[in-house]
C-alpha atoms as a PDB file:
ATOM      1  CA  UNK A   1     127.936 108.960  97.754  1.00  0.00           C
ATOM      2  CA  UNK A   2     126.322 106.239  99.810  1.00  0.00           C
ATOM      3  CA  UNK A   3     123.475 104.322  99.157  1.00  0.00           C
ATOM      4  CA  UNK A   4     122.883 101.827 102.330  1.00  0.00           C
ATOM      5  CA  UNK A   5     120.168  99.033 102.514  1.00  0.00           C
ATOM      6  CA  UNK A   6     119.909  96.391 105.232  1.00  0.00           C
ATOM      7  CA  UNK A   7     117.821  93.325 105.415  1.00  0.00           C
ATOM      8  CA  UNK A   8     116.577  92.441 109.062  1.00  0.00           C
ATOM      9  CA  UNK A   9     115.598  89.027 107.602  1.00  0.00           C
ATOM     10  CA  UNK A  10     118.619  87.768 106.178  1.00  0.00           C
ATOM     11  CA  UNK A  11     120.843  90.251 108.205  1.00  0.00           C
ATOM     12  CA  UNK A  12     122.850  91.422 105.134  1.00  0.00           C
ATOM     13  CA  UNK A  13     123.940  95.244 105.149  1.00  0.00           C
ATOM     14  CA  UNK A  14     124.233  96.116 101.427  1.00  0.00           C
ATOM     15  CA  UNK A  15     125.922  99.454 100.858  1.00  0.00           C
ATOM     16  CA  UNK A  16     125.850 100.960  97.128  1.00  0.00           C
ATOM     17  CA  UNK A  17     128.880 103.476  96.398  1.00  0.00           C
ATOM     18  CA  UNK A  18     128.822 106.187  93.555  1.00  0.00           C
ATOM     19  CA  UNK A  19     131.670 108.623  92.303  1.00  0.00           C
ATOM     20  CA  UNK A  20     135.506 108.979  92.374  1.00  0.00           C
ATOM     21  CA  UNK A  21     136.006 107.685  96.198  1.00  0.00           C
ATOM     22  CA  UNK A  22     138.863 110.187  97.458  1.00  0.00           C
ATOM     23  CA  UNK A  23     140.875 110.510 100.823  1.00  0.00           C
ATOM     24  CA  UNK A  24     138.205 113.808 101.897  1.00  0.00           C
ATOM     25  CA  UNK A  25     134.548 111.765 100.329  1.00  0.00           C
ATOM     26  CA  UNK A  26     136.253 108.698 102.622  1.00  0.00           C
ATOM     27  CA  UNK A  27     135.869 111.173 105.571  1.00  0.00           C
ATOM     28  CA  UNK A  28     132.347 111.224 105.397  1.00  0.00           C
ATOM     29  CA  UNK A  29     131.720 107.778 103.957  1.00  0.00           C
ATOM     30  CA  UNK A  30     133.018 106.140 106.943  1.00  0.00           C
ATOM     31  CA  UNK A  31     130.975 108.118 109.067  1.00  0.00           C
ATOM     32  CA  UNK A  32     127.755 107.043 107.090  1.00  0.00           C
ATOM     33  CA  UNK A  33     129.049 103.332 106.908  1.00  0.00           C
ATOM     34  CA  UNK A  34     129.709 103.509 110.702  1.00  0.00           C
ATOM     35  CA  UNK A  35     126.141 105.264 111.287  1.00  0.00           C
ATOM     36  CA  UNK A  36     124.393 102.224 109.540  1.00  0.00           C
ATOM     37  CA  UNK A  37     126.660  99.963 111.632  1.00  0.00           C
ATOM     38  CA  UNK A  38     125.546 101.447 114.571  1.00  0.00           C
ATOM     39  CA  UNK A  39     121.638 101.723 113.141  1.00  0.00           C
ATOM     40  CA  UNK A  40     121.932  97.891 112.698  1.00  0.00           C
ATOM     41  CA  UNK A  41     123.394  97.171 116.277  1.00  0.00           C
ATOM     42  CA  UNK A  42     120.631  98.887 117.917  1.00  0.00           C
ATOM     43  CA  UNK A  43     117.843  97.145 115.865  1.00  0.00           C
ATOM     44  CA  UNK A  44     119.468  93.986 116.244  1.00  0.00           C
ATOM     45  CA  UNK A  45     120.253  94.772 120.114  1.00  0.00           C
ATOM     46  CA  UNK A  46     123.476  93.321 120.105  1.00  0.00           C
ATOM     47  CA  UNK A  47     127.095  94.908 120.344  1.00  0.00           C
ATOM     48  CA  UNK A  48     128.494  92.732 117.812  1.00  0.00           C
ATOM     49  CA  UNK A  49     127.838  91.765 114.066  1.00  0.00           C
ATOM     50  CA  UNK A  50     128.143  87.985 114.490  1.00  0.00           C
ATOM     51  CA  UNK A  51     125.453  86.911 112.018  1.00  0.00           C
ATOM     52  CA  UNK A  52     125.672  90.043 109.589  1.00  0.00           C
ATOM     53  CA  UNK A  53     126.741  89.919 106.147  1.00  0.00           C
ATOM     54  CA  UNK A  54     128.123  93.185 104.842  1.00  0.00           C
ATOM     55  CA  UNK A  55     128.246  93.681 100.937  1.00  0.00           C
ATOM     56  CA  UNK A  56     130.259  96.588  99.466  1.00  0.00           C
ATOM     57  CA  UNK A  57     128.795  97.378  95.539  1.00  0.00           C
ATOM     58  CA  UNK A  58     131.410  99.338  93.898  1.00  0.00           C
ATOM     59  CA  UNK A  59     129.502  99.305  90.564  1.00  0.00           C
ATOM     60  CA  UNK A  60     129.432 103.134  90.223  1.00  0.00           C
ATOM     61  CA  UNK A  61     133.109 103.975  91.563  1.00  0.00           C
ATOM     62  CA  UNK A  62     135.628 105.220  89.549  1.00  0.00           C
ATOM     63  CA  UNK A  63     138.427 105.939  92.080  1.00  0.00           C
ATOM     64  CA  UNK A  64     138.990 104.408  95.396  1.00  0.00           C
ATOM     65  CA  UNK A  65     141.858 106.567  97.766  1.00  0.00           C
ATOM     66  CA  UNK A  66     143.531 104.354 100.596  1.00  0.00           C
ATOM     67  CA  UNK A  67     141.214 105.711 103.122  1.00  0.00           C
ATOM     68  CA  UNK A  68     138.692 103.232 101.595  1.00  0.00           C
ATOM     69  CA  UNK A  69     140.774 100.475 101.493  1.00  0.00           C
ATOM     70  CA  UNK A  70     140.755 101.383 105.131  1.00  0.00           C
ATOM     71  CA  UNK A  71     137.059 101.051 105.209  1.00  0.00           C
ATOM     72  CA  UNK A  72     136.677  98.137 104.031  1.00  0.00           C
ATOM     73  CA  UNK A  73     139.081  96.023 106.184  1.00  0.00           C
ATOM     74  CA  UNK A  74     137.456  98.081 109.315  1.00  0.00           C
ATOM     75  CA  UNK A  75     134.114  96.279 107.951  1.00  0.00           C
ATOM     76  CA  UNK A  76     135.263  93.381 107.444  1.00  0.00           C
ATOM     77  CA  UNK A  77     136.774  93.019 110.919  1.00  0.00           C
ATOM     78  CA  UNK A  78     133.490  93.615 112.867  1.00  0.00           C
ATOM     79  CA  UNK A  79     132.186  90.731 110.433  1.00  0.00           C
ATOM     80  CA  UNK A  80     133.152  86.881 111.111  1.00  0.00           C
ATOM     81  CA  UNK A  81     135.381  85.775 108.253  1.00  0.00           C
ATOM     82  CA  UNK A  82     133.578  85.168 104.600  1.00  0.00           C
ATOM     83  CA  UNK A  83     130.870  87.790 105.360  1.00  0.00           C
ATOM     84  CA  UNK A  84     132.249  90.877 103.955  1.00  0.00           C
ATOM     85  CA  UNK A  85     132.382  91.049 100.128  1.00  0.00           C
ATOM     86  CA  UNK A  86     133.054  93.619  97.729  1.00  0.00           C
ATOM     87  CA  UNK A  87     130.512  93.125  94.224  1.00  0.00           C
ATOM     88  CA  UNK A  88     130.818  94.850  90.810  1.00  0.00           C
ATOM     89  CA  UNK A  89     134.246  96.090  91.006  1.00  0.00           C
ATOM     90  CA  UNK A  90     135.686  97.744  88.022  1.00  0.00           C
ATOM     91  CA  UNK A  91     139.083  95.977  86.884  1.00  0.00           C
ATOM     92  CA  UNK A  92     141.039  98.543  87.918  1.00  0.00           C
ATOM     93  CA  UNK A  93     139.709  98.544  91.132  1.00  0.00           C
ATOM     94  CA  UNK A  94     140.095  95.055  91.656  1.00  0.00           C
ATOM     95  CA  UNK A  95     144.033  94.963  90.431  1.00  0.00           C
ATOM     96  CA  UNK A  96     144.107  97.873  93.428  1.00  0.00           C
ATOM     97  CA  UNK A  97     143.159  95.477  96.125  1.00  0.00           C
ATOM     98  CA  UNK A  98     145.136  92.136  94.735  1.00  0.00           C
ATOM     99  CA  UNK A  99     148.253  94.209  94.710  1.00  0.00           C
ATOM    100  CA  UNK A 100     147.607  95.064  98.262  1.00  0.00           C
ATOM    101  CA  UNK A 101     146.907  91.876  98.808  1.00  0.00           C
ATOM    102  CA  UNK A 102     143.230  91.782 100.140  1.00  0.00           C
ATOM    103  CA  UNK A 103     141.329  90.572  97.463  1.00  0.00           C
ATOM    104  CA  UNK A 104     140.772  87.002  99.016  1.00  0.00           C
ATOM    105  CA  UNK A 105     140.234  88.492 102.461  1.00  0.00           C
ATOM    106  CA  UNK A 106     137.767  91.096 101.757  1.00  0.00           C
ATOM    107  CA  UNK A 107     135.889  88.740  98.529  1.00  0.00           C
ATOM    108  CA  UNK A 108     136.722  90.959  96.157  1.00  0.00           C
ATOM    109  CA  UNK A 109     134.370  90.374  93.040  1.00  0.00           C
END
């Protein structure tokens, strides 16, 4: 589950994820991630991201598949470098993405 919030002021997209975060809930969540993406673009009427922060709050995940590792470097390549994080990780989640070796590319918290 998805819970997406974005902040035309500060341009910072904060999405909130919930729930065990398999290959088949991926499926859809990068299709809602992508929709906001898109939602954002068109308010902002530009084709890029340049000044956008996106914030990934894993607080209520218990699971994350590949696919969502996936996600999250596809974010964090239509941001500039240092504006994609990842907040409230659970420990187990965070080992996940130091052993693949993206926890200081993707500001894993």
């Amino acid at each position: 589950m998805l819970k997406s919030d974005y902040n035309k002021s500060e341009k910072v997209l904060t999405c909130a994820f919930t729930g065990h975060l398999d290959t088949n809930s991926c499926i859809i969540l990068n299709n809602e991630v992508n929709a906001a993406i898109d939602i954002i673009k068109s308010a902002d009427n530009t084709a890029t991201l340049t000044d956008t922060t996106i914030i990934f709050d894993v607080s209520g995940v218990s699971y994350i598949a590949s696919s969502f590792i996936r996600i999250c470097v596809n974010m964090a390549r239509q941001v500039p470098k240092g504006n994609f994080s990842m907040i409230n990780c659970d420990p187990f989640i965070k080992k996940t993405f130091i052993i693949a070796g993206l926890d200081e590319l993707l500001k894993v918290k």
